[in-house]
Protein backbone atom coordinates (compact mmCIF):
# COMPACT_ATOMS: atom_id res chain seq x y z
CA UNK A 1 23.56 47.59 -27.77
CA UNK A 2 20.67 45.21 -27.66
CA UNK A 3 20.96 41.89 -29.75
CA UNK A 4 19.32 41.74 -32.84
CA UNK A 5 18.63 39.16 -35.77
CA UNK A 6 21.57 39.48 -37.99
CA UNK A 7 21.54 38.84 -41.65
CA UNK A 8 25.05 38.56 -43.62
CA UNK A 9 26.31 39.26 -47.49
CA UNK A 10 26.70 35.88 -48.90
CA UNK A 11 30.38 34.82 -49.96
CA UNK A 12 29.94 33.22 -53.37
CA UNK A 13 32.72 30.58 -53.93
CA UNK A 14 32.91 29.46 -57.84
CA UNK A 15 33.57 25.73 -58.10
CA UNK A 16 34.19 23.23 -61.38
CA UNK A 17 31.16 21.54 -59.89
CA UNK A 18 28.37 24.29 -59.68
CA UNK A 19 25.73 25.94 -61.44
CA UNK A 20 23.23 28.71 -61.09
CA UNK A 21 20.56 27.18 -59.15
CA UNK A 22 21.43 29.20 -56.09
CA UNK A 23 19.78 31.71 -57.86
CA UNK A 24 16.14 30.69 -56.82
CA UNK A 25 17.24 31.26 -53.84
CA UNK A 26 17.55 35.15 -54.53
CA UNK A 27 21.23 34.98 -54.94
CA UNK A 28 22.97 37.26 -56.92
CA UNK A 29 25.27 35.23 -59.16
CA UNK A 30 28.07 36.51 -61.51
CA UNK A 31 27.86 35.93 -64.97
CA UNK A 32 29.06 33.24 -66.70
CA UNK A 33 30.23 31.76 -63.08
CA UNK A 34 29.85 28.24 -61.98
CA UNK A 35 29.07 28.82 -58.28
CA UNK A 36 29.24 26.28 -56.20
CA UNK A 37 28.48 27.14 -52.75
CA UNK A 38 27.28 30.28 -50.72
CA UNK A 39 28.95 30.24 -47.56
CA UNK A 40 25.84 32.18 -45.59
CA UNK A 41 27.36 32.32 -42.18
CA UNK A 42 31.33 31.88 -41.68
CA UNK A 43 33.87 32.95 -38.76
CA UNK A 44 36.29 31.07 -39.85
CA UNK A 45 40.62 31.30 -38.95
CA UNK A 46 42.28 34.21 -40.63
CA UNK A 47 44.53 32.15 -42.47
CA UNK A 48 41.55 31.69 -44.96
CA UNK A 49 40.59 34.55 -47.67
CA UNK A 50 37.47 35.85 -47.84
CA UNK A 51 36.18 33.24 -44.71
CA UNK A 52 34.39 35.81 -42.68
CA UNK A 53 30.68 37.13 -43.21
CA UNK A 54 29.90 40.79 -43.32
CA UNK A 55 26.99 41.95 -41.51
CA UNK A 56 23.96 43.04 -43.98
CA UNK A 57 21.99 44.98 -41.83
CA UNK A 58 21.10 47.18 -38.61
CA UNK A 59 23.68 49.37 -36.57
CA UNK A 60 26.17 47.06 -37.17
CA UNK A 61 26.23 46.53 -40.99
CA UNK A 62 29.39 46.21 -42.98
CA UNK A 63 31.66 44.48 -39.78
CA UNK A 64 32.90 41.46 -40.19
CA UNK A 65 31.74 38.85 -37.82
CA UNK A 66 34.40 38.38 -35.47
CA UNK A 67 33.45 35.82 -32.83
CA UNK A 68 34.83 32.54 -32.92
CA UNK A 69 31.36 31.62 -34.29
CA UNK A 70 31.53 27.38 -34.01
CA UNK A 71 29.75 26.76 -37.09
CA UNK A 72 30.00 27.45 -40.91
CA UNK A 73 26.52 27.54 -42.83
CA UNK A 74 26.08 27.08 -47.09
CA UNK A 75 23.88 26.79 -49.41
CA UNK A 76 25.67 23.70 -52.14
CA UNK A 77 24.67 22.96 -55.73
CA UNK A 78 26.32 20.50 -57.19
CA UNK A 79 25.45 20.65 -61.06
CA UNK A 80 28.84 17.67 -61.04
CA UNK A 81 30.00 15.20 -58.51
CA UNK A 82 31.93 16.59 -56.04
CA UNK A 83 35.43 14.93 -55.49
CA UNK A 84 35.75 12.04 -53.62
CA UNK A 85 36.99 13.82 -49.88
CA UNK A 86 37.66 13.37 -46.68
CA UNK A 87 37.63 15.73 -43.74
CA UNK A 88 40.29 16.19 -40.96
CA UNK A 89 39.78 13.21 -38.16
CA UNK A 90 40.25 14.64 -34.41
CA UNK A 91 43.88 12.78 -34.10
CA UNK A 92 44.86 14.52 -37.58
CA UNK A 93 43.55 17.98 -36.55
CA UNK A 94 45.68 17.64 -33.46
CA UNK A 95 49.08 16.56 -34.85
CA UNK A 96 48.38 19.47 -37.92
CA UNK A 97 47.87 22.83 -36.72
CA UNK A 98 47.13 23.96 -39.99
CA UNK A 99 43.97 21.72 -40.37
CA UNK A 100 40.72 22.09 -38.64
CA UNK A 101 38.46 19.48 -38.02
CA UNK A 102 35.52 19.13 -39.98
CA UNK A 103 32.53 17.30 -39.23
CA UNK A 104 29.08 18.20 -41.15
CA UNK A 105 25.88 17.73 -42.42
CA UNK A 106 23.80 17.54 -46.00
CA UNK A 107 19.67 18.67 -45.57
CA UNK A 108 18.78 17.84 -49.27
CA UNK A 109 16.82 20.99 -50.01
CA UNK A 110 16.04 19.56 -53.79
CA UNK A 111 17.21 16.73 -56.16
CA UNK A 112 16.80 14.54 -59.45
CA UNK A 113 15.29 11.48 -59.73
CA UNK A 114 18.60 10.21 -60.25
CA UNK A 115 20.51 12.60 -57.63
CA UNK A 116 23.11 10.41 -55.24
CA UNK A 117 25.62 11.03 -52.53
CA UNK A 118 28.49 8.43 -51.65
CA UNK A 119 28.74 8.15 -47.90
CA UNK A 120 31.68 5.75 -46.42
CA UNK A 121 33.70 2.92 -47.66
CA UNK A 122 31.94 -0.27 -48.17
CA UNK A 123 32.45 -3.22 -45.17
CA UNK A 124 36.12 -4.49 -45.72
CA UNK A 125 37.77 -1.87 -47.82
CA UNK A 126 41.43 -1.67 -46.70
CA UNK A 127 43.72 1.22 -47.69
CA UNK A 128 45.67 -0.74 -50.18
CA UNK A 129 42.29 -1.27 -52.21
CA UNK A 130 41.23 2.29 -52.06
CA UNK A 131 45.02 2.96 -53.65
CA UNK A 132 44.55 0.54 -56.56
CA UNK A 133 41.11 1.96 -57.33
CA UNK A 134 42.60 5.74 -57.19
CA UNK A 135 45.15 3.96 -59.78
CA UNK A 136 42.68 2.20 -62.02
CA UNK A 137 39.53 4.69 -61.98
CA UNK A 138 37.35 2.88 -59.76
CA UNK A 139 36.55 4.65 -56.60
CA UNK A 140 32.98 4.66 -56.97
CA UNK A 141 32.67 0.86 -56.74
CA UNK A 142 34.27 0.81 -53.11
CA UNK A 143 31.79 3.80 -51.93
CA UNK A 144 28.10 3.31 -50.52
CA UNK A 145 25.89 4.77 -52.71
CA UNK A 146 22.97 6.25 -51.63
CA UNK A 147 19.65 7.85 -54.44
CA UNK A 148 18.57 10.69 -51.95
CA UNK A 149 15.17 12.20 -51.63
CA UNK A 150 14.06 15.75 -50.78
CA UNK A 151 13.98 16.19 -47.40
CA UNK A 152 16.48 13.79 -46.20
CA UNK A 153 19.51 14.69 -43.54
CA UNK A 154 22.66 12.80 -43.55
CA UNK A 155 25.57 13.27 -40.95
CA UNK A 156 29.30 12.88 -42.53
CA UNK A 157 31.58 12.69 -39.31
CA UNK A 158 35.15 13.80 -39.99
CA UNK A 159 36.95 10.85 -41.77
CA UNK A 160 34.24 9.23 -43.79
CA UNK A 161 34.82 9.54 -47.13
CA UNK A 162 32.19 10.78 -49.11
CA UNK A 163 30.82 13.01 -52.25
CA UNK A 164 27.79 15.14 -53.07
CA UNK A 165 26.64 13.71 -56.44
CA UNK A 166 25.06 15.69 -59.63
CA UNK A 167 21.30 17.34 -59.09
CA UNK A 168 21.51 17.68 -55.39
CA UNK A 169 21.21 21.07 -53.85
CA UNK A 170 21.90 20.74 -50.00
CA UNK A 171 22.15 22.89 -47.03
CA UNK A 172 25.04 22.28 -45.14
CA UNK A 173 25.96 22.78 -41.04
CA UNK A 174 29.95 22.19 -40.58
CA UNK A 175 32.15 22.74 -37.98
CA UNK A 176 34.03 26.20 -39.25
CA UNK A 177 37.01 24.43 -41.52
CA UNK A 178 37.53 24.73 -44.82
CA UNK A 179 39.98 21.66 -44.98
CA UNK A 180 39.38 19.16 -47.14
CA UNK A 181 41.80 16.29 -48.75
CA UNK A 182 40.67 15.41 -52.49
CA UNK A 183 40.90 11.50 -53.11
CA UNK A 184 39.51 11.34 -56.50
CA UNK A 185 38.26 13.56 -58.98
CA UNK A 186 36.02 11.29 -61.54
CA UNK A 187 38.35 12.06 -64.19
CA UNK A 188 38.77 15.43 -64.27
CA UNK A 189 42.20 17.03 -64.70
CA UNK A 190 44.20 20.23 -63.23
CA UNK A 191 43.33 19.99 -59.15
CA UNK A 192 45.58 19.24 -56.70
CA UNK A 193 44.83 15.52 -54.88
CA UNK A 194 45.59 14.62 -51.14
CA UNK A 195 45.97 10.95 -51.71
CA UNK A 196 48.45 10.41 -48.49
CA UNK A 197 46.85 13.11 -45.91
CA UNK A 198 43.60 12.05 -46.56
CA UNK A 199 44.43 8.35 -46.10
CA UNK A 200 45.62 9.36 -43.04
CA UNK A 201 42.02 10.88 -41.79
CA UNK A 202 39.95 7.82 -43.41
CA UNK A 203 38.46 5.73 -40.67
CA UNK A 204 38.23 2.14 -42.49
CA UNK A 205 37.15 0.95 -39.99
CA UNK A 206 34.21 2.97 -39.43
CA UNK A 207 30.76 1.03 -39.28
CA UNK A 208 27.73 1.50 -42.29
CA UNK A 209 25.88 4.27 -41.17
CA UNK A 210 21.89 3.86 -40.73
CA UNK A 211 19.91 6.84 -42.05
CA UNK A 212 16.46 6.84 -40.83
CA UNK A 213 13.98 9.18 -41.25
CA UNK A 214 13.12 11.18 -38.57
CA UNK A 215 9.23 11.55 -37.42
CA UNK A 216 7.82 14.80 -37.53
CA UNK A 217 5.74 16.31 -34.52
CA UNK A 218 3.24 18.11 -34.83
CA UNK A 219 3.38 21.05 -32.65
CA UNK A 220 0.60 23.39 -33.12
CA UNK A 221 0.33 25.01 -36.24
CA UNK A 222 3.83 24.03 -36.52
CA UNK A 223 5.73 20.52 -37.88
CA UNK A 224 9.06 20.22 -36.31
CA UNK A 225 11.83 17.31 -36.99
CA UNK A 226 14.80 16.94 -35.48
CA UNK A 227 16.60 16.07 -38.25
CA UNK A 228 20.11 15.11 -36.56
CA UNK A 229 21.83 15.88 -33.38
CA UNK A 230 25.60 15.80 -32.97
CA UNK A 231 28.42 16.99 -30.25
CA UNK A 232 29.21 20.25 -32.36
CA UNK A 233 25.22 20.94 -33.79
CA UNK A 234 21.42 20.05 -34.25
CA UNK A 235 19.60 20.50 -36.64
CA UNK A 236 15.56 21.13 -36.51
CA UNK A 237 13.13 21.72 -39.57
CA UNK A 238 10.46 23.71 -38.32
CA UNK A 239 7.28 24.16 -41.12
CA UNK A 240 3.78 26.23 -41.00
CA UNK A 241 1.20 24.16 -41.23
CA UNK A 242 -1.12 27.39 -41.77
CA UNK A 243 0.54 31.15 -41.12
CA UNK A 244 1.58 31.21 -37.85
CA UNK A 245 3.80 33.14 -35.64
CA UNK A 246 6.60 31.98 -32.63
CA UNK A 247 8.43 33.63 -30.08
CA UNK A 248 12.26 33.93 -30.33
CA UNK A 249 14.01 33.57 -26.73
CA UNK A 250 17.77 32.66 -27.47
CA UNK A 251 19.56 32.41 -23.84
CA UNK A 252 22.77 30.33 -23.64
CA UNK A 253 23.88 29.74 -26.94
CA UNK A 254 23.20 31.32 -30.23
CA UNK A 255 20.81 29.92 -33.17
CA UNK A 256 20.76 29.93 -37.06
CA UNK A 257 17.39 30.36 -38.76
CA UNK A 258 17.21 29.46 -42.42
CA UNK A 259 14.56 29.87 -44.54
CA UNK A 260 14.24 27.17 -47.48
CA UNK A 261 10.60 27.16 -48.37
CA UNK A 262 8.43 30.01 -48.31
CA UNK A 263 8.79 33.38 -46.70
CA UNK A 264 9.12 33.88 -43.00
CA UNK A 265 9.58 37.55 -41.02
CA UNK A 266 11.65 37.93 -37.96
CA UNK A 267 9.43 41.02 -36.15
CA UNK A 268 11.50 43.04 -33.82
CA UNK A 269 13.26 46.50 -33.37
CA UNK A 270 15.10 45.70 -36.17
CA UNK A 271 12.61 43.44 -38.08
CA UNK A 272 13.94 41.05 -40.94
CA UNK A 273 11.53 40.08 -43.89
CA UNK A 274 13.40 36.46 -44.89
CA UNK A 275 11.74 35.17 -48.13
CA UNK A 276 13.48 31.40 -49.00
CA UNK A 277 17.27 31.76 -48.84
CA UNK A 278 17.82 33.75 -45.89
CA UNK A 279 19.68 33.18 -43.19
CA UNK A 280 19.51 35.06 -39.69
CA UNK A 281 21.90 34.45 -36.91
CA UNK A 282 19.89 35.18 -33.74
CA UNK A 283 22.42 36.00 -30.85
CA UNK A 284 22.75 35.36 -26.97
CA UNK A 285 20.27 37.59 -25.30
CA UNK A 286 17.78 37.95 -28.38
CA UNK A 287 14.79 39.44 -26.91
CA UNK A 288 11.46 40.59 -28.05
CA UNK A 289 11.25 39.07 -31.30
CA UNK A 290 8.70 36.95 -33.36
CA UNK A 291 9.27 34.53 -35.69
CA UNK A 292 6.25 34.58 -38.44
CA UNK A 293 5.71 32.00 -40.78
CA UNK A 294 3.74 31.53 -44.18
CA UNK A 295 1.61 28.88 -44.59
CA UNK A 296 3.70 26.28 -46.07
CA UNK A 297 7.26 27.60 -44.90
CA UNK A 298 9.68 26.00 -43.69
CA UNK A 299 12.98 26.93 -41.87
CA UNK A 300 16.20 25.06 -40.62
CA UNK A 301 17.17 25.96 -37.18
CA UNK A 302 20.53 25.00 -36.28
CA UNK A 303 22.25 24.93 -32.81
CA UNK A 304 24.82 25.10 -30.87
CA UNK A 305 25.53 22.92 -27.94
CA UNK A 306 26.30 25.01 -24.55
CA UNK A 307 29.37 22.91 -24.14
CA UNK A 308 30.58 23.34 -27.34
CA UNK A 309 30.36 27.32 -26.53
CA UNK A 310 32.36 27.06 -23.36
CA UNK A 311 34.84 25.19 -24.80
């Protein structure tokens, strides 16, 4: 069979955290449901429910992706802070087969004036200090706090501790792991912590990470940014300046289109009208196919590195 762009049914995950702003995003949310994220593309280990997408459309709708796929894609809208976390570090992954590591990024898709994430431990924080402020309530006080903007990319490398604040709404690239170890909770009551495995991921001695802006090019009718570039993905925002169309060659590794602004159509045997909120996996060997843009859209392309493939 030839490859084609393939769209998936999004797995809703409920959290204490969420809302219902996923919904401008054409998702169909359950009543009464705080949802939290919609995992958009996932192939993750069978040990974890629900953690692989089904194929929405073309010959092979209703399978389950089933390829090892190296990265997990959501849409997250944190109405609440997130917990205080950390991720699996590369020496933890190893010694616990059970854990994956987990290294990821936040596009902020939308925020309030007042929206923040906490990214690292502030300069000096030992382990015994991050203990006492688990014990007395005041975590946020040893975390760098940061007011996003709209726009913004911010990379969160397995073992820095971190949290998505209230009024953001993200996009998120991960490695595929669902692992994470809960430090804190900001008071709230009734979810399991990970106080010792995750103090075993947290790099204190990782240094203050510099987020800079990246400078967009303009390329034609189109404005690309690379927004960050890692050993497991890149990420690329690609916006219309005026409607305008692109061809789609995908060769060695696969890409992940994702439509935030506007409304974009994938033209091909099997074409793919993507209004803001879809997401389109285009596979090795992808021929014949157009990417058209509105004037004013704007899509995330993630990718793979060939390495990361082989491996």
């Amino acid at each position: 069979m030839e490859p084609y762009p393939l769209t998936f049914e999004p797995i809703l995950v409920d959290k204490v955290w969420g809302g219902r702003t996923l919904e401008r995003f054409g998702k169909q949310l359950p009543p009464d449901i705080s949802i939290g994220e919609s995992w958009e593309l996932a192939d993750l280990p069978d040990s974890i429910p629900n953690g692989k997408s089904v194929i929405a459309n073309g010959p092979l709708a209703g399978q389950k992706l089933d390829e090892n796929f190296p990265l997990l894609i959501k849409f997250l809208d944190a109405c609440d802070n997130l917990s205080v976390q950390v991720h699996p570090s590369v020496e933890y992954a190893l010694a616990h087969r059970e854990s994956h590591l987990k290294s990821e990024a936040w596009v902020i898709l939308d925020t309030t004036p007042e929206g923040l994430i906490y990214v690292g431990l502030k300069q000096g924080t030992t382990e015994e200090a991050l203990r006492n402020a688990i014990e007395q309530n005041t975590v946020p006080e040893l975390l760098n706090e940061i007011n996003v903007q709209k726009g913004e990319c911010y990379y969160l490398p397995s073992g820095t501790c971190h949290a998505l604040g209230a009024g953001v709404l993200v996009a998120e690239v991960q490695t595929p792991s669902d692992t994470t170890f809960r430090v804190w909770d900001w008071g709230r009551t009734g979810r399991t912590m990970h106080v010792d495995q995750a103090m075993e991921c947290i790099d204190f001695d990782a240094p203050i990470e510099s987020f800079d802006s990246p400078t967009p090019m303009q390329c034609g009718p189109f404005e690309t940014t690379l927004l960050v570039e890692t050993p497991y993905f890149s990420a690329e925002r690609i916006t219309a300046v005026n409607d305008a169309s692109m061809e789609l060659v995908v060769d060695q590794t696969p890409a992940v289109l994702m439509v935030v602004e506007g409304h974009a159509k994938i033209e091909h045997a099997i074409s793919v009208e993507a209004p803001a909120g879809t997401t389109v996996l285009l596979p090795i060997g992808l021929r014949h196919a157009t990417l058209h843009l509105a004037e004013g859209a704007s899509v995330l392309r993630f990718d793979v590195p060939v390495k990361t493939m082989i491996a």
